[in-house]
N, C-alpha and C. Protein backbone atom coordinates (compact mmCIF):
# COMPACT_ATOMS: atom_id res chain seq x y z
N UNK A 1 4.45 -160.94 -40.95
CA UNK A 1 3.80 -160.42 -39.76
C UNK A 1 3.29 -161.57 -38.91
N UNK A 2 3.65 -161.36 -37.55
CA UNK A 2 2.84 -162.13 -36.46
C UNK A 2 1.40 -162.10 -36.61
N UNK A 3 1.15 -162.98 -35.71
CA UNK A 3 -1.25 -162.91 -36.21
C UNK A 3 -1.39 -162.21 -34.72
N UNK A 4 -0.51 -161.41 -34.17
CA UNK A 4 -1.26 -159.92 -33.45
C UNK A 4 -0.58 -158.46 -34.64
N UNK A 5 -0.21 -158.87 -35.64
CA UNK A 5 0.28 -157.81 -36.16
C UNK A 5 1.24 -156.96 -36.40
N UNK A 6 2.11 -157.50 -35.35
CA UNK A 6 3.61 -157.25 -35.56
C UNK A 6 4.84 -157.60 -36.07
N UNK A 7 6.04 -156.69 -36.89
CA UNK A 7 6.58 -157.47 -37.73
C UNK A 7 7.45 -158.64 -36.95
N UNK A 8 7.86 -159.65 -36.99
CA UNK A 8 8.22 -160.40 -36.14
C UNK A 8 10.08 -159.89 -36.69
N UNK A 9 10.53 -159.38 -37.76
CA UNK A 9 12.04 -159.14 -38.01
C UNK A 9 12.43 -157.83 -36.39
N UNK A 10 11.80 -157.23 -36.20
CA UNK A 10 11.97 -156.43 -35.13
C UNK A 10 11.95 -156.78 -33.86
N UNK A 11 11.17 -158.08 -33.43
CA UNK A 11 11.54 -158.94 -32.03
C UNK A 11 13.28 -159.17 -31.70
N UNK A 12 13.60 -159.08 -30.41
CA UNK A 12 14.88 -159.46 -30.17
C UNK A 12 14.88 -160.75 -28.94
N UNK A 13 15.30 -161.43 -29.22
CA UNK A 13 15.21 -163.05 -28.25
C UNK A 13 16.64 -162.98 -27.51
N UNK A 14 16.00 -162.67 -26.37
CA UNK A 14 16.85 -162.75 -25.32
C UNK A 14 17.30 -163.97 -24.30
N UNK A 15 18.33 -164.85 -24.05
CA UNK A 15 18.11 -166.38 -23.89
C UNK A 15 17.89 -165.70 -21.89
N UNK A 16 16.99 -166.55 -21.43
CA UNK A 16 16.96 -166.25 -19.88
C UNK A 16 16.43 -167.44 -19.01
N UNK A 17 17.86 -167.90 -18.98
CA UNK A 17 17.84 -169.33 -18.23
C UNK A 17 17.83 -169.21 -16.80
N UNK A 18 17.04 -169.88 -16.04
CA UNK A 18 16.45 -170.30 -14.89
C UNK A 18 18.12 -169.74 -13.81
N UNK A 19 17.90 -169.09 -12.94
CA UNK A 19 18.88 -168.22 -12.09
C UNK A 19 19.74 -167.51 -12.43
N UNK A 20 20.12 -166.79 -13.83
CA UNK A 20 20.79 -166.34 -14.17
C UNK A 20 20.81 -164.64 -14.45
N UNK A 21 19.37 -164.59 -14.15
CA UNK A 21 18.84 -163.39 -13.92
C UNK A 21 17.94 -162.41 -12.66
N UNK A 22 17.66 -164.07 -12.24
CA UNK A 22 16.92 -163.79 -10.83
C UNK A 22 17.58 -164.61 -9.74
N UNK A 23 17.42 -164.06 -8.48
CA UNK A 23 17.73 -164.87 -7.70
C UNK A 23 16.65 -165.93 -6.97
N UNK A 24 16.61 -166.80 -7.77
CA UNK A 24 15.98 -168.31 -6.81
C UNK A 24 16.05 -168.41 -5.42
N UNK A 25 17.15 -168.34 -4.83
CA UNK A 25 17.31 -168.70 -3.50
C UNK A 25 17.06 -167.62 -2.84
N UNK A 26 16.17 -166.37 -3.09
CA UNK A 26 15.73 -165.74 -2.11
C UNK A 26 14.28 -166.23 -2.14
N UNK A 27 13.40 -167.19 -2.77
CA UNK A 27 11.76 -167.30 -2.87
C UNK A 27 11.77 -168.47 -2.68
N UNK A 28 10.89 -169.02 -2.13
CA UNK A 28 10.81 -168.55 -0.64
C UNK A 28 11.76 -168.23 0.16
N UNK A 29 11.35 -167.23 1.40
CA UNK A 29 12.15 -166.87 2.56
C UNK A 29 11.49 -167.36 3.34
N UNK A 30 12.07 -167.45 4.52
CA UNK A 30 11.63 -167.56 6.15
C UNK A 30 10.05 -166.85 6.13
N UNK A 31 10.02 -165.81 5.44
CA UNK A 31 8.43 -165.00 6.00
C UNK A 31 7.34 -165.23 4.80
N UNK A 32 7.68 -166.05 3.61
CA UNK A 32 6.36 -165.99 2.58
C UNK A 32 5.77 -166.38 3.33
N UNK A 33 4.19 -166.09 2.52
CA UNK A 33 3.01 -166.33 3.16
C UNK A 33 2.00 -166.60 2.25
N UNK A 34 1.48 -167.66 2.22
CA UNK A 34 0.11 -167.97 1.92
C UNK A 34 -1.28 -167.01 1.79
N UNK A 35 -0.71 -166.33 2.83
CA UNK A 35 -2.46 -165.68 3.41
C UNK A 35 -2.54 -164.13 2.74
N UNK A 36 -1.22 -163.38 2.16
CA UNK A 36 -1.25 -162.75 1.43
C UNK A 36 -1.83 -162.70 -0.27
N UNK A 37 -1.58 -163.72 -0.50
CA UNK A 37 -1.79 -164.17 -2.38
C UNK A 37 -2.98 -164.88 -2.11
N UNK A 38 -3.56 -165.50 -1.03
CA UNK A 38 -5.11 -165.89 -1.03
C UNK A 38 -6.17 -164.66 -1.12
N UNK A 39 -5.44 -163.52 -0.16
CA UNK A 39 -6.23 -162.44 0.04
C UNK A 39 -6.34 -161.67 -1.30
N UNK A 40 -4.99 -161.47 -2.13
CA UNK A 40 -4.59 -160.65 -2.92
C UNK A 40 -5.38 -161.58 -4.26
N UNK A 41 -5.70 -162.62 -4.21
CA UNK A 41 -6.43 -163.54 -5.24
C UNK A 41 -7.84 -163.14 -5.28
N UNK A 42 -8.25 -163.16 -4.14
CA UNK A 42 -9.80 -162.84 -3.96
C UNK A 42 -10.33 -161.41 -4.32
N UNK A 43 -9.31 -160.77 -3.71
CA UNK A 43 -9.87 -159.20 -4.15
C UNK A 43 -9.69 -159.40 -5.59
N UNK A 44 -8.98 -159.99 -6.06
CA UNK A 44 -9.04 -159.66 -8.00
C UNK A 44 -9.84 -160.17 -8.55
N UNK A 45 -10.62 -160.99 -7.79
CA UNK A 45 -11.70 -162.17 -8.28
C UNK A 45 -13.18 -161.43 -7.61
N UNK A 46 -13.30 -160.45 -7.02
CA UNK A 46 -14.14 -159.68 -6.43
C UNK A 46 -13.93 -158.91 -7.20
N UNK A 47 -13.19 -157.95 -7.97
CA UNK A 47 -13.08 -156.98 -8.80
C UNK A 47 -13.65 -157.36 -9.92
N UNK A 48 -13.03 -158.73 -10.45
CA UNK A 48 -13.72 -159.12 -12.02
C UNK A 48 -15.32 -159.24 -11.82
N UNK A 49 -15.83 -160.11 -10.95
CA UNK A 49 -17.16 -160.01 -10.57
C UNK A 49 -17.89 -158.74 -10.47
N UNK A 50 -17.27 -158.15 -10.13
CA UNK A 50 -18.59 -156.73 -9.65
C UNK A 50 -18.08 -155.42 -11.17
N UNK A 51 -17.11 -155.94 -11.85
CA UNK A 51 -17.13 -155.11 -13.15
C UNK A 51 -17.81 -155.85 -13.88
N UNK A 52 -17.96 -156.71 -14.18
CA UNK A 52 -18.88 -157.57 -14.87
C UNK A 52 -20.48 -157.27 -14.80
N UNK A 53 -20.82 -157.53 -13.74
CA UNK A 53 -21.96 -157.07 -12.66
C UNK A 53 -22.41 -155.34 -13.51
N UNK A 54 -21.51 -154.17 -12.97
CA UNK A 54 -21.72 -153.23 -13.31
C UNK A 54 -21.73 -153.00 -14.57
N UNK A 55 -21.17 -153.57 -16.12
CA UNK A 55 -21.10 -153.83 -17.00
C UNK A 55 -22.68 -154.03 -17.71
N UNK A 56 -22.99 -155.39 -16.99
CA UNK A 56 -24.37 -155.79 -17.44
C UNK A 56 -25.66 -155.03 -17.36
N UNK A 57 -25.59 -154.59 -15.90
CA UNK A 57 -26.08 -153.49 -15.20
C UNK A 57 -26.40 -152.11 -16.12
N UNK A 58 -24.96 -151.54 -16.60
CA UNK A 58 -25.29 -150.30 -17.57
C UNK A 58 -25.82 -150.08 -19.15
N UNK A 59 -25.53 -151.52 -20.03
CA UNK A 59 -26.21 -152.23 -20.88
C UNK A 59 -27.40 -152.24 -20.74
N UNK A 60 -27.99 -152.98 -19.60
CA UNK A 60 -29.38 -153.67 -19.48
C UNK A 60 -29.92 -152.12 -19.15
N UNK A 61 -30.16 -151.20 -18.55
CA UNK A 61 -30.30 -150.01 -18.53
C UNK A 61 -30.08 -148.93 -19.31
N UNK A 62 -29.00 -148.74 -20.22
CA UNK A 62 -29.39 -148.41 -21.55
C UNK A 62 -30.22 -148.93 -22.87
N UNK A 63 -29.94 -150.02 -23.09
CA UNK A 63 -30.81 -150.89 -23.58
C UNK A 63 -32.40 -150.79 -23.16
N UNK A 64 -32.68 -150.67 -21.97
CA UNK A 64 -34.42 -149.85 -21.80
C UNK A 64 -34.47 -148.59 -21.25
N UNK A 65 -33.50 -148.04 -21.65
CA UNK A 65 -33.39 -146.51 -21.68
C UNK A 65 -34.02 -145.90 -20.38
N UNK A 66 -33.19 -146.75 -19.68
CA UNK A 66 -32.94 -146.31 -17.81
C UNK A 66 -34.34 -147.32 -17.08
N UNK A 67 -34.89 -148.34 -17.61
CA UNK A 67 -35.86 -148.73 -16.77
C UNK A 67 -35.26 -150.36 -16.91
N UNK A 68 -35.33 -151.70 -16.50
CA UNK A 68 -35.16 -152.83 -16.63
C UNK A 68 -36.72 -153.41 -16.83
N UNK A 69 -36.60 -154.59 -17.68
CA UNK A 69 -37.30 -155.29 -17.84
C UNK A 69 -37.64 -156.96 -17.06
N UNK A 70 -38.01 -157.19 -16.87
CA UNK A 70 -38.15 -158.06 -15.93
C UNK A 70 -36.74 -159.60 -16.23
N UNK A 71 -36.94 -159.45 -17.28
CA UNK A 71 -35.74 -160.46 -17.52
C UNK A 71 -34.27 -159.76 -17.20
N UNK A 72 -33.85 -158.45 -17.80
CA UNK A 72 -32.98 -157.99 -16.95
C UNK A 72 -32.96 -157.67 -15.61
N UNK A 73 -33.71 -157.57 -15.37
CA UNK A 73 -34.11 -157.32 -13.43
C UNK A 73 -33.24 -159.30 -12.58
N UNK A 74 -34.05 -159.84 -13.73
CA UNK A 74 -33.24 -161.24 -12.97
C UNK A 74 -32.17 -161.42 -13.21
N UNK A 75 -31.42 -160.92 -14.72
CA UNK A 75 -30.21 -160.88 -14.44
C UNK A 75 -29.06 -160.42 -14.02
N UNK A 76 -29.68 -159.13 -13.47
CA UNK A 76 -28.83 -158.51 -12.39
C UNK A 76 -29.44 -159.11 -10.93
N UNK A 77 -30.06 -159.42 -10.79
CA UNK A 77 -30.30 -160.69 -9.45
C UNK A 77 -29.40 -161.46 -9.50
N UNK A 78 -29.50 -162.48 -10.40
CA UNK A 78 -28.13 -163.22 -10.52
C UNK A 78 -26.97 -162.84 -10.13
N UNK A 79 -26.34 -161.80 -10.91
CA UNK A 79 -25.05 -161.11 -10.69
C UNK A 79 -24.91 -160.96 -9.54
N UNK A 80 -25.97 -160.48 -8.38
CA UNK A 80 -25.90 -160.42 -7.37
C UNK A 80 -25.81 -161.35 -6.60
N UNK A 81 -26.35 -162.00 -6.66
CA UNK A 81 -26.18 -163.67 -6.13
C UNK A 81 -24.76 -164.33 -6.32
N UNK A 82 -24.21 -164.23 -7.73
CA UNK A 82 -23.03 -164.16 -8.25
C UNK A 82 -21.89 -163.59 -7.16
N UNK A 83 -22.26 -162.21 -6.48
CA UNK A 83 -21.11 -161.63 -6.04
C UNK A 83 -21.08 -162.21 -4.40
N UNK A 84 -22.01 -162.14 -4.02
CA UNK A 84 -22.47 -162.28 -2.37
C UNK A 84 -22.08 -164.08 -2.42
N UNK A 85 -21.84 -165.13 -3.14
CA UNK A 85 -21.82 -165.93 -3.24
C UNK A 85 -20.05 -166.12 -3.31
N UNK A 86 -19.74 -164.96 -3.72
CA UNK A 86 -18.46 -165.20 -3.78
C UNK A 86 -17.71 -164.29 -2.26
N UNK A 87 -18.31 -163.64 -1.93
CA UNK A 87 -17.51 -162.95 -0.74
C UNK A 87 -18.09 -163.70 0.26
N UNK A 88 -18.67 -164.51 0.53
CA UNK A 88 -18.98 -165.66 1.10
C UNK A 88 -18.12 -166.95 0.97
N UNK A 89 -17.48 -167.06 0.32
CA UNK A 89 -16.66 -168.22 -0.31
C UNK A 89 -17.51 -169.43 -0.46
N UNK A 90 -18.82 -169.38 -0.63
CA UNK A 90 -19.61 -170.33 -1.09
C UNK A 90 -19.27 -171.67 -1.68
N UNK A 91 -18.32 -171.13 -2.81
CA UNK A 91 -18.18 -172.21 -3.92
C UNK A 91 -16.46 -172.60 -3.76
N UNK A 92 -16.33 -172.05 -2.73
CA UNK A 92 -14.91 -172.22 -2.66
C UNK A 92 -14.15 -173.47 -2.33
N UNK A 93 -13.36 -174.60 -2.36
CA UNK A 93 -12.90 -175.63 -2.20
C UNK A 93 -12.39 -175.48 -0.90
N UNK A 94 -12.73 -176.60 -0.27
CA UNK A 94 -11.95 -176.18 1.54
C UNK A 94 -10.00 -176.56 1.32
N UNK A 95 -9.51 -175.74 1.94
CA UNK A 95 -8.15 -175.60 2.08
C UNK A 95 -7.95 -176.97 3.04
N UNK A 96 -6.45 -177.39 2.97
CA UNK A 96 -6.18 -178.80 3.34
C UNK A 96 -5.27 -177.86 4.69
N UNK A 97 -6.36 -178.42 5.96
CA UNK A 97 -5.66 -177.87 7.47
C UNK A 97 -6.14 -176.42 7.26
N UNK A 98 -5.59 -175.59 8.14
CA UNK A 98 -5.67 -174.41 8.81
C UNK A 98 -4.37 -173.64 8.02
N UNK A 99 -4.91 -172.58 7.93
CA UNK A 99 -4.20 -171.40 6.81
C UNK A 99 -3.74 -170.60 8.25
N UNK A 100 -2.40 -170.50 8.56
CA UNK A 100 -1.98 -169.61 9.47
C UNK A 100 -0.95 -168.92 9.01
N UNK A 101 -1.14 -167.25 8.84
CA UNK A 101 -0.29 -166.08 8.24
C UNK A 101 0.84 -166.15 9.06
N UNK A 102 1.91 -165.11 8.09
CA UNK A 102 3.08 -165.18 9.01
C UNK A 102 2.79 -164.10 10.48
N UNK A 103 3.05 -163.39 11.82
CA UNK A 103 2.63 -162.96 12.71
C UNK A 103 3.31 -161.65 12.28
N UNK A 104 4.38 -161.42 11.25
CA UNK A 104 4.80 -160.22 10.49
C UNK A 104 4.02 -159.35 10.04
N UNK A 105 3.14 -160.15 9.08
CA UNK A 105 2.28 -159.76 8.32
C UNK A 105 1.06 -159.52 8.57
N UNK A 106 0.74 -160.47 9.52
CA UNK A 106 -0.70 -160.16 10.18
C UNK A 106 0.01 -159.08 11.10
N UNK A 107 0.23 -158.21 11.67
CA UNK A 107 0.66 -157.16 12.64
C UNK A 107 0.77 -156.06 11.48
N UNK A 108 1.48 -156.06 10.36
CA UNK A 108 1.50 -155.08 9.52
C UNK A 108 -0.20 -155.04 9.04
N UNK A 109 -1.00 -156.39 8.39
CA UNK A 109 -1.75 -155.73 8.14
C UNK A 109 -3.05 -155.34 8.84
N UNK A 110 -2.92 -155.77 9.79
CA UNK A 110 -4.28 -155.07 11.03
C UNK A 110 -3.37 -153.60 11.41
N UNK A 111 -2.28 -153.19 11.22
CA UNK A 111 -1.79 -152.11 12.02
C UNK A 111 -2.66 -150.89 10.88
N UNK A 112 -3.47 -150.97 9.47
CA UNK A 112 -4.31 -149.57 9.01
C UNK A 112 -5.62 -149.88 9.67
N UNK A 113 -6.09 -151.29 10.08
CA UNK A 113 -7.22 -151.31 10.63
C UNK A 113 -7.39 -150.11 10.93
N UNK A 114 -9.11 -149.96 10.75
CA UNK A 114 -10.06 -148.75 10.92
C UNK A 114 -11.67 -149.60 11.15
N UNK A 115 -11.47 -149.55 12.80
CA UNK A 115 -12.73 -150.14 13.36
C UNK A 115 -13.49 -149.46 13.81
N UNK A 116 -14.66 -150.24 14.12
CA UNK A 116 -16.03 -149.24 14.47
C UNK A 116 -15.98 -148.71 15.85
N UNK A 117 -16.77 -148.34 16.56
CA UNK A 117 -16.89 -148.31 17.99
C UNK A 117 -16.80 -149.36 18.59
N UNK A 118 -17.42 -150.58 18.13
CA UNK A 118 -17.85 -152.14 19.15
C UNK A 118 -16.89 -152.36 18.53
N UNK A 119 -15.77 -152.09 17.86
CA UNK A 119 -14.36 -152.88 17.70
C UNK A 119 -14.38 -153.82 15.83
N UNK A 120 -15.88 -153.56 15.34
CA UNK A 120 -15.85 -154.17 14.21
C UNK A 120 -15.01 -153.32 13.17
N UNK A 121 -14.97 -154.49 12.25
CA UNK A 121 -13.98 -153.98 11.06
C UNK A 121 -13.32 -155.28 9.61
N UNK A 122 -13.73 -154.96 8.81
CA UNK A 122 -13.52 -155.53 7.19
C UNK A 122 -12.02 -156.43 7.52
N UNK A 123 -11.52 -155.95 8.36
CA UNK A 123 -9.82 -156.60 8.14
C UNK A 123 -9.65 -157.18 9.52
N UNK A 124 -10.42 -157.76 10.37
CA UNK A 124 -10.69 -158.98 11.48
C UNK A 124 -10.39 -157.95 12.77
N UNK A 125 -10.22 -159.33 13.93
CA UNK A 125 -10.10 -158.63 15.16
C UNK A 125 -9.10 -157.22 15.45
């Protein structure tokens, strides 16, 4: 047995050498984009944060059986600090030059935009 538990006589090894299954020469195209997988990075990194967050949150509140104690009170402060620190890009390393999307993609993705009256909105001008 493997050390996750499985018999390893039942694996089948399949050989899958570099283009022979995928096509390479379509990645990159003319339209990748940067500004997609930055965006699509962050939201997953905003997700792990605020389950974490809510995690600690329902612990520290069961654990005093719905009231916090002052030490949990700060450490859901933290967490919070934690998250707002990150949708801020606070800690974030500055990018080398100016990040400019493809004009494809930025048009597809402002076209669900859903803005306010004064024109505001989560997904830019």
């Amino acid at each position: 047995m493997s050390p996750g538990g499985w018999p390893r006589a039942n694996l089948t090894k399949i050989p899958n050498p570099p283009g022979e299954r995928f096509a390479w020469a379509k990645y990159p195209v003319a339209t990748s984009d940067i500004l997609p997988q930055l965006l699509q990075e962050h939201q997953a990194g905003f997700v792990n944060r605020v389950v974490e967050a809510a995690y600690r949150a329902r612990t520290a509140l069961f654990v005093g059986r719905g009231k916090l104690e002052a030490e949990q009170s700060a450490e859901l402060d933290g967490q919070a600090k934690i998250i707002t620190r990150y949708l801020l890009f606070a800690d974030e390393a500055p990018l080398p030059g100016k990040v400019e999307g493809d004009p494809t993609y930025k048009t597809d993705f402002l076209r669900t935009r859903r803005a306010t009256k004064s024109g505001a909105s989560f997904k830019g001008p």
